[in-house]
C-alpha atoms as a PDB file:
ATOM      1  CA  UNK A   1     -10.326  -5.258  -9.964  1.00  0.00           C
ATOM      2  CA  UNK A   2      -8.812  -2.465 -11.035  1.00  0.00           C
ATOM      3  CA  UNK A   3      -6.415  -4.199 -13.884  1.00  0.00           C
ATOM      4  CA  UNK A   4      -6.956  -1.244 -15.857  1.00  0.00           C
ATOM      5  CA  UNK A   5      -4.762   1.301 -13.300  1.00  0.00           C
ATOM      6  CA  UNK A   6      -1.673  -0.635 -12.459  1.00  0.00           C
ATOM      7  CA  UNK A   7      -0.550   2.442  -9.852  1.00  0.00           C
ATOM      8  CA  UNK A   8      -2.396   0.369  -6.648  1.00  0.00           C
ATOM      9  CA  UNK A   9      -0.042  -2.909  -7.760  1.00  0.00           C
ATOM     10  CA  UNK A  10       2.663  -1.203  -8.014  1.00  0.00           C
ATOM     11  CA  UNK A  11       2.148   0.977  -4.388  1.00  0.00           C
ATOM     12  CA  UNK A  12       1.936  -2.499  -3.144  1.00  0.00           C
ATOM     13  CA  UNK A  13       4.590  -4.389  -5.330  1.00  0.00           C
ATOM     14  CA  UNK A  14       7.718  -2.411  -4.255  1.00  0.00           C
ATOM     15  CA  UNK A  15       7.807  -2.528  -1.144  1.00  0.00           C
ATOM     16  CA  UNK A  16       7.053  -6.234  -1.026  1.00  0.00           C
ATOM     17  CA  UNK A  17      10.053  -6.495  -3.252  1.00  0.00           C
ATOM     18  CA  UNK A  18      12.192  -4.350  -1.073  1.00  0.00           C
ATOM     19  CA  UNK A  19      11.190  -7.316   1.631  1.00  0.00           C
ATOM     20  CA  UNK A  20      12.335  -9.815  -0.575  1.00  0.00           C
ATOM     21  CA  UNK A  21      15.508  -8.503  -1.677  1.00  0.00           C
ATOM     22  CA  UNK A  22      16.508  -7.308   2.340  1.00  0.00           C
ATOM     23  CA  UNK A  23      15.341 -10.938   3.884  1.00  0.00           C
ATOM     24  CA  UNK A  24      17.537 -12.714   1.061  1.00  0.00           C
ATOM     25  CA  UNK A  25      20.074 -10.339   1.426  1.00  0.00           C
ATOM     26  CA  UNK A  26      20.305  -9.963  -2.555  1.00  0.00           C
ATOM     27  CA  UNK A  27      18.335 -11.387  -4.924  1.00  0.00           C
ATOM     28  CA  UNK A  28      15.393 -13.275  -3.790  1.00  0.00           C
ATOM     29  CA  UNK A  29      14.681 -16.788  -5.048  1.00  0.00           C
ATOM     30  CA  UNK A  30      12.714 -16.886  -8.797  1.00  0.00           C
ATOM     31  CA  UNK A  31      10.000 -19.259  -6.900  1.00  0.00           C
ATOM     32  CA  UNK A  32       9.473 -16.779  -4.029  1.00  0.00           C
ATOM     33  CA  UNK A  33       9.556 -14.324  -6.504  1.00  0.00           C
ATOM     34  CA  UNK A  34       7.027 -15.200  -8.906  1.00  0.00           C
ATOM     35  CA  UNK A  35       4.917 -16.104  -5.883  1.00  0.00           C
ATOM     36  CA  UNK A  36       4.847 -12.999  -4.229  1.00  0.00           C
ATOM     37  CA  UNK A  37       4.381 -10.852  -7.885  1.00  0.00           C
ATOM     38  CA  UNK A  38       1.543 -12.591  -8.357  1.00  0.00           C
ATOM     39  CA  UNK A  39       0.409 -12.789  -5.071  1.00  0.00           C
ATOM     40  CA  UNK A  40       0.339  -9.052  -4.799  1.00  0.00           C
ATOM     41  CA  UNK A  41      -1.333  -8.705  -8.121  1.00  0.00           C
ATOM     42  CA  UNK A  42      -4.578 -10.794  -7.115  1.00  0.00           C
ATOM     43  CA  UNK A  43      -4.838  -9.368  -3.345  1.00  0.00           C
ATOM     44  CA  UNK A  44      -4.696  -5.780  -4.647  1.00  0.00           C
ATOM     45  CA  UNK A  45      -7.480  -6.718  -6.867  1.00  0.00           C
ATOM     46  CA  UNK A  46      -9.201  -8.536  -4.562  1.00  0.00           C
ATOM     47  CA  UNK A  47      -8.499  -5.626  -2.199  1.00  0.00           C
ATOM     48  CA  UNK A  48     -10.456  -3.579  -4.827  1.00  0.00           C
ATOM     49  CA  UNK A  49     -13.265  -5.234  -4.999  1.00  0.00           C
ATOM     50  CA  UNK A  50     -13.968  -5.747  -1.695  1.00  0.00           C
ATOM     51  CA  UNK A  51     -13.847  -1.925  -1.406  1.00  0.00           C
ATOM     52  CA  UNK A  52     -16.316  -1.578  -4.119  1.00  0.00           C
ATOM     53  CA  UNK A  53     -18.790  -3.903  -2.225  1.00  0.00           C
ATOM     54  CA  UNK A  54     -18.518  -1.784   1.098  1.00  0.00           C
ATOM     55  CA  UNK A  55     -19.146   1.726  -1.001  1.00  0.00           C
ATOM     56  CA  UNK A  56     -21.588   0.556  -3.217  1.00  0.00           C
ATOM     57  CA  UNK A  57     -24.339   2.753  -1.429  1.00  0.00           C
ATOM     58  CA  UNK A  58     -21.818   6.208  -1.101  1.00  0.00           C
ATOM     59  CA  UNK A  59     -19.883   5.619  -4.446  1.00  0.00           C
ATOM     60  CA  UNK A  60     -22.673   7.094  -6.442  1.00  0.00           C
ATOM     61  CA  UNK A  61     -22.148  10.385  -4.216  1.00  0.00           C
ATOM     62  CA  UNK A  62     -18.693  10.982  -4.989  1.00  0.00           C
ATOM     63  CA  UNK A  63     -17.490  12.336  -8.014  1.00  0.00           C
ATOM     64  CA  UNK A  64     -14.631  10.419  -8.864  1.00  0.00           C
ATOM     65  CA  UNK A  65     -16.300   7.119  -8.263  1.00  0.00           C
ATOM     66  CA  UNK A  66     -20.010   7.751  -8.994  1.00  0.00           C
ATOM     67  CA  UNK A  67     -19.668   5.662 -12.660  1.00  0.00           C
ATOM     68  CA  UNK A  68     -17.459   2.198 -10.681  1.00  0.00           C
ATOM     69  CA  UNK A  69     -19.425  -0.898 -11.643  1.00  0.00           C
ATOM     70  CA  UNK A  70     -21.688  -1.543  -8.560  1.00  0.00           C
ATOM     71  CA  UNK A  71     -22.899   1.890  -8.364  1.00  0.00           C
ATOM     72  CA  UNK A  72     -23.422   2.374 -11.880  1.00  0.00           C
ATOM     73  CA  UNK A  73     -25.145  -1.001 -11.649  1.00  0.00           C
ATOM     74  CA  UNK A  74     -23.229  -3.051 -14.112  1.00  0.00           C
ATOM     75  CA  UNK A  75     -22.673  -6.030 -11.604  1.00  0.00           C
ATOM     76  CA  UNK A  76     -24.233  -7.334  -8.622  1.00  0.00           C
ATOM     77  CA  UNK A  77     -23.387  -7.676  -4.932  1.00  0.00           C
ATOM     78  CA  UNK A  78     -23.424 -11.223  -5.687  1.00  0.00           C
ATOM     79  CA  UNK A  79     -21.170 -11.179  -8.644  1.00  0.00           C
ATOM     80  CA  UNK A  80     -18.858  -8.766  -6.293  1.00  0.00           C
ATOM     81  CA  UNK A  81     -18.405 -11.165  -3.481  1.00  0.00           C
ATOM     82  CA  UNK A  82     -18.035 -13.993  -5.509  1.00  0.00           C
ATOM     83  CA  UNK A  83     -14.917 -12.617  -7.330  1.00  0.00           C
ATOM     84  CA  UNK A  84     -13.638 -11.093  -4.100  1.00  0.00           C
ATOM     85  CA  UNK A  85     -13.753 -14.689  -2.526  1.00  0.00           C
ATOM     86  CA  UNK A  86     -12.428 -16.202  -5.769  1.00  0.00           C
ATOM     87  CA  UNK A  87      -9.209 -14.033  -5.479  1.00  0.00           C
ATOM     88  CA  UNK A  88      -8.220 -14.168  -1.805  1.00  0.00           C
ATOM     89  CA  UNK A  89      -8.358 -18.351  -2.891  1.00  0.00           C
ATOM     90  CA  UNK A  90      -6.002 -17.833  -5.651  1.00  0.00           C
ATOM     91  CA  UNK A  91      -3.940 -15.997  -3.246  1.00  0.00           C
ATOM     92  CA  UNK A  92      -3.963 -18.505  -0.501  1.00  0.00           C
ATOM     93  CA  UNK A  93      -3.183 -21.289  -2.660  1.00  0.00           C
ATOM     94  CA  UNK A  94      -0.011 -19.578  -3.922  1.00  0.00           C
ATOM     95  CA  UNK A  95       1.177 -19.053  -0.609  1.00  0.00           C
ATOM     96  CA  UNK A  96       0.687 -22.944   0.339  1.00  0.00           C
ATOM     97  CA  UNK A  97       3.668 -23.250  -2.031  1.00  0.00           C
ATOM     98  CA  UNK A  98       6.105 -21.165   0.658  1.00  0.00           C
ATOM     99  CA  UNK A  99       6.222 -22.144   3.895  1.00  0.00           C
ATOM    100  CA  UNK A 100       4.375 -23.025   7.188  1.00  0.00           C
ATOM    101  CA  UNK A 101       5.688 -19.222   8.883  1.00  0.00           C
ATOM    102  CA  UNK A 102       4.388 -17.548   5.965  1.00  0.00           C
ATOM    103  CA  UNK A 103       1.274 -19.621   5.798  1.00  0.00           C
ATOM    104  CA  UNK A 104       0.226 -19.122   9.702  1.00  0.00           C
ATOM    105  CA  UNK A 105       0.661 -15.055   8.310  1.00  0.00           C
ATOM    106  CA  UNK A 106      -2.031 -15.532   5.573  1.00  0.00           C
ATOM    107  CA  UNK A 107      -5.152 -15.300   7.570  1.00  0.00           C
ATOM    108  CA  UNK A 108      -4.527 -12.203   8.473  1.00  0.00           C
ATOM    109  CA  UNK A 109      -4.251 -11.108   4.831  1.00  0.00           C
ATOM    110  CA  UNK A 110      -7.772 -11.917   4.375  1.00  0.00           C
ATOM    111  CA  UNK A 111      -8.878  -9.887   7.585  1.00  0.00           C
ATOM    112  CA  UNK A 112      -6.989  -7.061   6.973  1.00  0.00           C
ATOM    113  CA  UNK A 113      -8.170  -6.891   3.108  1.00  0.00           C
ATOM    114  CA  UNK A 114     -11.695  -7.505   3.825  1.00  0.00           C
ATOM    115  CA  UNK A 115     -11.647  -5.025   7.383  1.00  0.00           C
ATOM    116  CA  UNK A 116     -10.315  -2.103   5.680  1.00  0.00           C
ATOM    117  CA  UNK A 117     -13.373  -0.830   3.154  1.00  0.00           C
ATOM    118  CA  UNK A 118     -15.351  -1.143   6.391  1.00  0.00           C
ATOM    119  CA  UNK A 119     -13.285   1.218   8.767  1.00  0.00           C
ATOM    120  CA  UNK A 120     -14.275   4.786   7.293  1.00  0.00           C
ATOM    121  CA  UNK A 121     -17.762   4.304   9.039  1.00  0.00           C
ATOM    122  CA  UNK A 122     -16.116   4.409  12.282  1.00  0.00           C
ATOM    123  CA  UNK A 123     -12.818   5.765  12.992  1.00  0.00           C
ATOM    124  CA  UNK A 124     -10.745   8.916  10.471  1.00  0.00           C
ATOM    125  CA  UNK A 125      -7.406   6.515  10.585  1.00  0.00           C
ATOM    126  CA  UNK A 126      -8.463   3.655   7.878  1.00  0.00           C
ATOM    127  CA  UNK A 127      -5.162   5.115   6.156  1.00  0.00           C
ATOM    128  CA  UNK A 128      -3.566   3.290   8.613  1.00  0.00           C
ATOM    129  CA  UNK A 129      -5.647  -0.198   8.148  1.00  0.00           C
ATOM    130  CA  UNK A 130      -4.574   0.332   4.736  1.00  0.00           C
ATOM    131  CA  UNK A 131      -1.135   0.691   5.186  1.00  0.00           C
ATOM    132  CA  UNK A 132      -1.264  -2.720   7.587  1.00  0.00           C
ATOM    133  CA  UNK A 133      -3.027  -4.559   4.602  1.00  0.00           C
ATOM    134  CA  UNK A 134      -1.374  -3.156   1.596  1.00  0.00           C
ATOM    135  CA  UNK A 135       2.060  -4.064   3.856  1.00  0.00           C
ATOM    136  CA  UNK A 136       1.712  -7.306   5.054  1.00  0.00           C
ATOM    137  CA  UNK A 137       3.043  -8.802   1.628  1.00  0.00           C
ATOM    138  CA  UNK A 138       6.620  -7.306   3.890  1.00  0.00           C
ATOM    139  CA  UNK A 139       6.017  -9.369   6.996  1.00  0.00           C
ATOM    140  CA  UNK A 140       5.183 -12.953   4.795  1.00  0.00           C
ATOM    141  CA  UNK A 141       7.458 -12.111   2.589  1.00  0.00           C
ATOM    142  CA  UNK A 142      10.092 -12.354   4.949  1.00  0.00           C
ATOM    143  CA  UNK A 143       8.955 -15.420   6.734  1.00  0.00           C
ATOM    144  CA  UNK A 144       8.882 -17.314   3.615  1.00  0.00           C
ATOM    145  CA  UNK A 145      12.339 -16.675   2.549  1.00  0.00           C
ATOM    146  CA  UNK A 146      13.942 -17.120   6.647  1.00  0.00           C
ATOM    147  CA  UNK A 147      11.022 -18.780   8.179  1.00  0.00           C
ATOM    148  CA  UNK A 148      10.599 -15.866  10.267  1.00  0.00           C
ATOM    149  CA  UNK A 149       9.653 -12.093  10.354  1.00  0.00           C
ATOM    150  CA  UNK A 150      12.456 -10.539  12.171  1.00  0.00           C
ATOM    151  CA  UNK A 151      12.761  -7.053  13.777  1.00  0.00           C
ATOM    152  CA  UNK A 152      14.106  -5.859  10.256  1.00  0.00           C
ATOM    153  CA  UNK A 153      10.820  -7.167   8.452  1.00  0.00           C
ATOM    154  CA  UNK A 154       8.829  -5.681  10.839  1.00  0.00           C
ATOM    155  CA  UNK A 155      10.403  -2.420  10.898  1.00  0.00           C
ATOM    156  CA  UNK A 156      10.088  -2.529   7.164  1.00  0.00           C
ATOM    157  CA  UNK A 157       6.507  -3.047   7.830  1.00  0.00           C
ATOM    158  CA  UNK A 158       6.320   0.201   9.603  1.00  0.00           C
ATOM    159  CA  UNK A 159       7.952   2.620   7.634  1.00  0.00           C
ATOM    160  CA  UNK A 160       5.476   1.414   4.755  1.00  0.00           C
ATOM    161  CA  UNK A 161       2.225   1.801   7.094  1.00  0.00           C
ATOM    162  CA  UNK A 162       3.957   5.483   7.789  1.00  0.00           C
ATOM    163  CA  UNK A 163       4.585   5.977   3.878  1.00  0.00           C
ATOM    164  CA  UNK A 164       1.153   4.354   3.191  1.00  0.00           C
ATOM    165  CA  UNK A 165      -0.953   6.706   5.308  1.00  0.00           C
ATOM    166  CA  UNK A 166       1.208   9.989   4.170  1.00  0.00           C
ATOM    167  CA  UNK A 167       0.236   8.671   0.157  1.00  0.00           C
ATOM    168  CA  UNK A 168      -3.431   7.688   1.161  1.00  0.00           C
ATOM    169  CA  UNK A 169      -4.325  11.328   2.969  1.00  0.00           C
ATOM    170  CA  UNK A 170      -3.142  13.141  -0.568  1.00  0.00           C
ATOM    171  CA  UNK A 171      -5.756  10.267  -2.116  1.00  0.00           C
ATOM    172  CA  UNK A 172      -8.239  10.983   0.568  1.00  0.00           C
ATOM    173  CA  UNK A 173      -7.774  15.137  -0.280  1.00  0.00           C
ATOM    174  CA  UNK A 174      -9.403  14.189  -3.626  1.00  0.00           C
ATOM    175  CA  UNK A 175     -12.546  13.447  -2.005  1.00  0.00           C
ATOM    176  CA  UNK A 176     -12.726  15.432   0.619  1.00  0.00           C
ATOM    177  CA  UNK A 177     -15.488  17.769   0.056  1.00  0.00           C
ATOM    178  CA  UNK A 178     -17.264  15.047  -0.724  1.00  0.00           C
ATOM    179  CA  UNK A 179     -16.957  12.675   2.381  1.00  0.00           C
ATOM    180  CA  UNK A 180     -17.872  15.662   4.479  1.00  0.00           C
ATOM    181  CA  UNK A 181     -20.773  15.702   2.690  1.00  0.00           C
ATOM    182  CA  UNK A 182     -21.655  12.255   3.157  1.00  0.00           C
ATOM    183  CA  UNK A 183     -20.201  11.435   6.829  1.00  0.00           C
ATOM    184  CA  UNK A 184     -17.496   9.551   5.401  1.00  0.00           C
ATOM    185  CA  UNK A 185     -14.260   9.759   7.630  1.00  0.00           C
ATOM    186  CA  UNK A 186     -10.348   9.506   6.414  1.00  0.00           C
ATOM    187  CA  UNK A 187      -7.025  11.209   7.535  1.00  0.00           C
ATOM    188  CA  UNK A 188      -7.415  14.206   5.326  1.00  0.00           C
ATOM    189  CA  UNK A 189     -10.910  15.002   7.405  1.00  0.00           C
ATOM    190  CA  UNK A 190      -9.189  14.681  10.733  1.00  0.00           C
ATOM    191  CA  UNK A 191      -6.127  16.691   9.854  1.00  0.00           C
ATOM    192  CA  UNK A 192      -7.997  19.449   8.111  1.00  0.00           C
ATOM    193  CA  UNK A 193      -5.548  22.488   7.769  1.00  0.00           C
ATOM    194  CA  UNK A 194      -2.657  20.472   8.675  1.00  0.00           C
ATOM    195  CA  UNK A 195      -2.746  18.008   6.219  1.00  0.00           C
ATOM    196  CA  UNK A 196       0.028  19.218   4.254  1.00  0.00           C
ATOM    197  CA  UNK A 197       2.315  19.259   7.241  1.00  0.00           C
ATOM    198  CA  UNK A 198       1.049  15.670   8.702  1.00  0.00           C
ATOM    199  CA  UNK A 199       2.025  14.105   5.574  1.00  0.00           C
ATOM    200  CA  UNK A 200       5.559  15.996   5.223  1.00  0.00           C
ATOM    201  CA  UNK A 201       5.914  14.431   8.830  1.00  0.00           C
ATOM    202  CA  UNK A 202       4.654  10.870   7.875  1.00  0.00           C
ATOM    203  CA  UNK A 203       6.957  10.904   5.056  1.00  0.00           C
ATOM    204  CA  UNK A 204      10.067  12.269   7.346  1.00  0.00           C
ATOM    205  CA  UNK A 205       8.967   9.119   9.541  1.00  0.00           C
ATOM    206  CA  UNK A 206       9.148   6.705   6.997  1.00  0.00           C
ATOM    207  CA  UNK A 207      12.769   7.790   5.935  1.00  0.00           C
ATOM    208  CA  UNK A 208      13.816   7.729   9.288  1.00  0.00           C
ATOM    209  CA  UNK A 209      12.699   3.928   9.616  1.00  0.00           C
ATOM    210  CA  UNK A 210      14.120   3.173   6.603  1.00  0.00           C
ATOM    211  CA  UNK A 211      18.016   4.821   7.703  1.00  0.00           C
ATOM    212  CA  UNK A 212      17.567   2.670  10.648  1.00  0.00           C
ATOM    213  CA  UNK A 213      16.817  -0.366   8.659  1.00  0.00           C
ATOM    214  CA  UNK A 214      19.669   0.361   6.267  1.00  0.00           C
ATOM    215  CA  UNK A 215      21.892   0.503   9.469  1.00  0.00           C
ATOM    216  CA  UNK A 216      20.820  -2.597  10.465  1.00  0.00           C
ATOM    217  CA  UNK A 217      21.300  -4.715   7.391  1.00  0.00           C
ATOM    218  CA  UNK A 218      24.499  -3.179   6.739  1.00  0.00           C
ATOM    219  CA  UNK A 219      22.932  -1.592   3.836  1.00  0.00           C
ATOM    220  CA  UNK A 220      25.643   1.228   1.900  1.00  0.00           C
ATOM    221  CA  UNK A 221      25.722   3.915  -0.540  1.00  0.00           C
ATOM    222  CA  UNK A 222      22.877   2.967  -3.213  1.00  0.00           C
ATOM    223  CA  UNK A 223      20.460   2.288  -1.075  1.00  0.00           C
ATOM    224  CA  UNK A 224      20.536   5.621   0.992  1.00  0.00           C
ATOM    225  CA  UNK A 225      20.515   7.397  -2.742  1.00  0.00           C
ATOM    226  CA  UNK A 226      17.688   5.658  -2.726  1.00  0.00           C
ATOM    227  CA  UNK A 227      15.971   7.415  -0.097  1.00  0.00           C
ATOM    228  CA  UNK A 228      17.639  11.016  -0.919  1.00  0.00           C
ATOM    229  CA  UNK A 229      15.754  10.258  -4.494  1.00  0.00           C
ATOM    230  CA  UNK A 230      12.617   9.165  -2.670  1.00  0.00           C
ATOM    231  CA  UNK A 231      13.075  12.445  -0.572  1.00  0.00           C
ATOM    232  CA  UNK A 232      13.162  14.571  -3.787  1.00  0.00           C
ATOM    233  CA  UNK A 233       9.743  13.017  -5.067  1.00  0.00           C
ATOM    234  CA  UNK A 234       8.252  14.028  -1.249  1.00  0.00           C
ATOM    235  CA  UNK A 235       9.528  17.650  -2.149  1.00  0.00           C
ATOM    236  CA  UNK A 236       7.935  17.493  -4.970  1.00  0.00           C
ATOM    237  CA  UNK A 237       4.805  16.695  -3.724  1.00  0.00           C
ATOM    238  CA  UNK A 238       4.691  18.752  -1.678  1.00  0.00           C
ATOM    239  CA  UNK A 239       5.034  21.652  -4.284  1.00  0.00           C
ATOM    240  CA  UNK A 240       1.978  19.175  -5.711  1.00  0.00           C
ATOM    241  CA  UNK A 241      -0.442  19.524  -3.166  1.00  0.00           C
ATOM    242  CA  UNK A 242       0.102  22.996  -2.047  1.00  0.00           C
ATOM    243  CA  UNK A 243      -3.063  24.146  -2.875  1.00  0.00           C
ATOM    244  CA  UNK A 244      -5.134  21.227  -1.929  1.00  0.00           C
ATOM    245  CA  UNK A 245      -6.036  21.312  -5.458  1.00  0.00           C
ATOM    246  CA  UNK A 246      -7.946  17.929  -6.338  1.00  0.00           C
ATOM    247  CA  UNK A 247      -6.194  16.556  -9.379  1.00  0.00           C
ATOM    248  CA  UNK A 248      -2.283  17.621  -8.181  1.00  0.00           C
ATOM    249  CA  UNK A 249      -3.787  15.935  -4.852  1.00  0.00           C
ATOM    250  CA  UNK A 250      -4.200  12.904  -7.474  1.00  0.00           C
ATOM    251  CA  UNK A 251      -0.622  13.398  -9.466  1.00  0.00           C
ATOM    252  CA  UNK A 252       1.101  13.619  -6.051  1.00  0.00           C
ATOM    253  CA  UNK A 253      -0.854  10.510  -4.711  1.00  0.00           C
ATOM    254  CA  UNK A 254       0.198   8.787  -8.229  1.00  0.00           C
ATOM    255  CA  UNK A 255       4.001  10.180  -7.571  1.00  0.00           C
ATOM    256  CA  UNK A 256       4.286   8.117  -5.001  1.00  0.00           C
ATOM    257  CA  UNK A 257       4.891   4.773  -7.377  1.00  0.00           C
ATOM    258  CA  UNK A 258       8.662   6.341  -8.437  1.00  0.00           C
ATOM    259  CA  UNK A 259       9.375   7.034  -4.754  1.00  0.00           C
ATOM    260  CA  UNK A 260       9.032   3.781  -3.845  1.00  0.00           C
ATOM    261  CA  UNK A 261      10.644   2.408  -6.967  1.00  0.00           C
ATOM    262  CA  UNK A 262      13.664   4.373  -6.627  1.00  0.00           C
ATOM    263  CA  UNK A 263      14.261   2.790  -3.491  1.00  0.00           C
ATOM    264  CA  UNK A 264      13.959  -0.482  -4.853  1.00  0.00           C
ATOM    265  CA  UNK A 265      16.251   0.430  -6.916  1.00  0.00           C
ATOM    266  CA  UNK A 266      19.083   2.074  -4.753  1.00  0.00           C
ATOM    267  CA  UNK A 267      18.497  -1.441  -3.131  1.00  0.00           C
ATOM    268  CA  UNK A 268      19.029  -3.932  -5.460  1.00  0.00           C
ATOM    269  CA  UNK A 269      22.124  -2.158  -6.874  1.00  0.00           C
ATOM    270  CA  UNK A 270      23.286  -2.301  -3.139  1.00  0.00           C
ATOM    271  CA  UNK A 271      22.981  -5.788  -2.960  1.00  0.00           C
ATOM    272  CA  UNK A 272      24.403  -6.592  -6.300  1.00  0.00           C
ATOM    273  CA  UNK A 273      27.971  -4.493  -6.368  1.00  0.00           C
END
């Protein structure tokens, strides 16, 4: 699950907050709130898991992820599965406590979360499944606090499946040597040399989403200092991965919590002065 290394909750967290706080147009309501913490919490876990239980035969390959539980033989399949389902019901019974727009959205939580682990056998863009499943906290998020999704929710959604796939390519560089090795397929395999550049782009994408979004809602001065702060942390990672060295791969993967907090931030002073 993963409770031990928060930074996967918190990639997801943020910009589910940022949701919240632009559907409610301030601060969101402390039942929605708790809800959607919570919510994220246990379908990032779950998320985990069920990634575990699709690598259990390559994990013990890789480097970084040769000693996880189901490789290293600690658990079962079984036991895997069984938590996995376990979670997704915690999370589905927390969202019968919104509303029937954010309900219809669930299912697709569950296919997306479940989907994912799957898609490096086939295709070198499960970045972007990722993005869609560690963002669609943005979409429900918004139909539970309007009773619908909007073009603003679903532009949110985009500029985090953009953010998510630039962060998740500097994960992927980690490994790379590895899933050569092993056939596995991700972003930083089908960019190669021009990984450093797709991601500077990916990130210049996001932003760009994100102005228009702030146009949109009316959105002022905090919240675009916001994005020049989130811009900084880019720079900086940048500077991180310029070598395609694996651990500042890691640290600039890792950096990418602050970026989106900042924004959260810029945000929610927006909304409050």
């Amino acid at each position: 699950m993963r409770a031990d290394k928060p930074i996967g909750t918190y990639l997801l967290l943020w910009p589910t907050l940022w949701a919240l706080w632009i559907a409610a147009e301030g601060f969101p309501r402390l039942d929605l709130l708790f809800i959607f913490v919570v919510g994220v919490w246990v379908t990032r876990s779950a998320g985990c898991v069920i990634n575990d239980f699709a690598d259990r035969k390559v994990d013990g390959h890789v480097k970084r992820t040769k000693d996880r539980p189901l490789p290293a033989g600690r658990i079962t399949s079984k036991e895997a599965i069984t938590l996995f389902v376990s979670l997704m019901l915690v999370a589905f019974v927390l969202v019968l406590f919104t509303n029937t727009a954010a309900i219809m959205l669930s299912p697709i939580a569950l296919l997306l979360a479940f989907s994912y682990p799957f898609m490096k056998r086939y295709t070198h863009f499960p970045q972007v499944v990722l993005g869609m499943a560690f963002g669609w906290g943005i979409p429900m998020a918004f139909a539970a606090t309007t009773g619908e999704v909007g073009l603003i929710g679903w532009l949110v959604f985009l500029a985090k499946i953009l953010w998510t796939v630039a962060y998740d390519t500097q994960y992927a560089m980690v490994d790379r040597d590895d899933d050569l090795k092993i056939g596995i397929k991700s972003t930083a395999v089908f960019f190669g040399q021009y990984d450093k550049i797709a991601i500077a782009g990916l990130h210049a994408a996001s932003i760009l989403v994100l102005i228009y979004i702030g146009q949109l809602a009316g959105l002022g001065f905090w919240f675009h200092a916001g994005l020049v702060g989130a811009v900084v942390f880019f720079i900086y990672q940048q500077w991180l991965i310029r070598d395609r060295d694996r651990m500042r791969c890691f640290q600039a993967f890792l950096n990418n919590h602050y970026a989106e907090l900042v924004v959260l931030i810029g945000l929610a002073i927006d909304y409050a002065i």
